[in-house]
Protein backbone atom coordinates (compact mmCIF):
# COMPACT_ATOMS: atom_id res chain seq x y z
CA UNK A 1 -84.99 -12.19 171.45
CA UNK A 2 -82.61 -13.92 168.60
CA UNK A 3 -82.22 -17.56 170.67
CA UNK A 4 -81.53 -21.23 169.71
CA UNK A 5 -83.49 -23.73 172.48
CA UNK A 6 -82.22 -26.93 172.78
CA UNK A 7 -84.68 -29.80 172.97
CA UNK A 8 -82.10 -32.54 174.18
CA UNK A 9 -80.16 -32.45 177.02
CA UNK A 10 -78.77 -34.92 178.97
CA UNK A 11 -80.10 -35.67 182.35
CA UNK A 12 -83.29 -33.41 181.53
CA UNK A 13 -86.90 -34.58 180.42
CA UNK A 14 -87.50 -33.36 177.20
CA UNK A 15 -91.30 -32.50 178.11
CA UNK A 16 -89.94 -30.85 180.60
CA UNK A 17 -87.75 -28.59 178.18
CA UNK A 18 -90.20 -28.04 176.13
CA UNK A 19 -92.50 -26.36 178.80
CA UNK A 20 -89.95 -24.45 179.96
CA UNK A 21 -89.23 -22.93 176.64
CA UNK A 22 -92.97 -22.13 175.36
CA UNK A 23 -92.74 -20.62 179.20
CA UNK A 24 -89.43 -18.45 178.39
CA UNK A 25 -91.38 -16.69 174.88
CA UNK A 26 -94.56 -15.99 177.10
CA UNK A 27 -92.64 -14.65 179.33
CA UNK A 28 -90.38 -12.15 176.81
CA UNK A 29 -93.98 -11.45 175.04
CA UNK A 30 -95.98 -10.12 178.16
CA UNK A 31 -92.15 -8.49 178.91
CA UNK A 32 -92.00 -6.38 175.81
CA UNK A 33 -95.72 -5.91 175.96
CA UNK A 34 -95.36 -3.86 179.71
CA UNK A 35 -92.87 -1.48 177.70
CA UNK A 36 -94.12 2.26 177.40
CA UNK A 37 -95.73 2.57 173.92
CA UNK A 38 -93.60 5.75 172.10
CA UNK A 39 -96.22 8.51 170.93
CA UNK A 40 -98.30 8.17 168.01
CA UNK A 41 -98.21 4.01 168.80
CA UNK A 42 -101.27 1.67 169.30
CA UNK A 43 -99.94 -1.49 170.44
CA UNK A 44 -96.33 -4.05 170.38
CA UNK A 45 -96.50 -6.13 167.61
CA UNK A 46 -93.87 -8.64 166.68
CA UNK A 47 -91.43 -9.61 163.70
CA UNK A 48 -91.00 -13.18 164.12
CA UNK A 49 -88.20 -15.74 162.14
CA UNK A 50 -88.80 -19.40 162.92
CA UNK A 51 -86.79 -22.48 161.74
CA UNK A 52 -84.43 -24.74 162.62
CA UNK A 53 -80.90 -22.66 162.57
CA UNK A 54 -80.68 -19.20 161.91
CA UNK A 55 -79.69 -19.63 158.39
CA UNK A 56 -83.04 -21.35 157.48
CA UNK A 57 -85.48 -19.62 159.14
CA UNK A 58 -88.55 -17.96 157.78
CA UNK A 59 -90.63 -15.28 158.23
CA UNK A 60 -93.73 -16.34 160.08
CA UNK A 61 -96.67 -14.99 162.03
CA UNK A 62 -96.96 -14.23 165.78
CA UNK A 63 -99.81 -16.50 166.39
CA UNK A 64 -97.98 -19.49 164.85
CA UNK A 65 -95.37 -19.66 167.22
CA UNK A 66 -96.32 -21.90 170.02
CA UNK A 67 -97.83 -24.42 167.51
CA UNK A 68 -94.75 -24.21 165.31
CA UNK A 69 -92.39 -25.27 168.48
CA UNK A 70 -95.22 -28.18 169.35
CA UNK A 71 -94.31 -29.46 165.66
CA UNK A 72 -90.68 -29.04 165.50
CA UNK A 73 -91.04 -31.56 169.32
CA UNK A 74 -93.09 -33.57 167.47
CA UNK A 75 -90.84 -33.84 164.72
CA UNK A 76 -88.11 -34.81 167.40
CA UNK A 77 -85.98 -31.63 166.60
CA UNK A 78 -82.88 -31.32 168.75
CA UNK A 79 -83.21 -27.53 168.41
CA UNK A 80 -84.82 -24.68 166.74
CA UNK A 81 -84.06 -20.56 166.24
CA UNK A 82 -86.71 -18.25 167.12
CA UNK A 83 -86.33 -14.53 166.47
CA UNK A 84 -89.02 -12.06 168.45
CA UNK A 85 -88.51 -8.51 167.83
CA UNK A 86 -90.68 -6.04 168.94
CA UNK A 87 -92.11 -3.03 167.00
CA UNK A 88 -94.49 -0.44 166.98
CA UNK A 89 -97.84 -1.29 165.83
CA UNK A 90 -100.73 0.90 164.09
CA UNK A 91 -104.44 0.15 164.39
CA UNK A 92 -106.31 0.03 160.27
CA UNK A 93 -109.68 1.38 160.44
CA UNK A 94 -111.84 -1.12 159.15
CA UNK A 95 -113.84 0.01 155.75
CA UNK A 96 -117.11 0.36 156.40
CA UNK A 97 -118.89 -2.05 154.28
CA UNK A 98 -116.88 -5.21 155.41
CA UNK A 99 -118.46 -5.63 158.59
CA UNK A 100 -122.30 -6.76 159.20
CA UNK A 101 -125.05 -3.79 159.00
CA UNK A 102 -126.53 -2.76 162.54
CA UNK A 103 -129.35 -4.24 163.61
CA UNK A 104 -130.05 -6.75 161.10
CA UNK A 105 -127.62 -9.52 162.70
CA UNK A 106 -129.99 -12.30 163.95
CA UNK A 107 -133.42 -10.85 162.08
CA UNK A 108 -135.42 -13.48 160.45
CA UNK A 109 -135.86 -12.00 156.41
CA UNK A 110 -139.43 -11.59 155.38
């Protein structure tokens, strides 16, 4: 999805926009997510370009989406450019000696 969403427009409530678009990327999300994963594939992830025209937009993070839209409303933005584009993602391992040993989490120390 390469789009430009209009926060103003005449005769509509901008709240109402504003739903409506947070709806519209929810929507393309859970879309893209129902896709058949290719072989060798864990999971959908996202490239994602926020900003507000396609010239000035920056790389950003999938979970900063809806909270960067709330901010360019706040801001009182008359539009923004949002770029989703779905790839393939691949699982890390996690090393072994980042997460907490087994069976000491919530053992009083002597």
């Amino acid at each position: 999805m390469k789009k430009t969403f209009k926060l103003n427009i005449e005769g509509k409530n901008r709240d109402r926009l504003l739903d409506a678009v947070k709806h519209d990327i929810r929507k393309y999300v859970k879309r893209q997510r129902r896709v058949a994963l290719p072989e060798g594939v864990d999971f959908w992830d996202f490239d994602c370009r926020f900003g507000s025209t396609e010239e000035t937009a920056a790389v950003v993070h999938f979970a900063t989406i809806i909270p960067l839209v709330d901010a360019a409303a706040k801001e009182g933005a008359d539009s923004f450019y949002l770029e989703l584009l779905a790839k393939a993602g691949h699982r890390k391992a996690r090393p072994a000696e980042a997460g907490p040993q087994a069976g000491t989490e919530g053992e009083p120390s002597a």
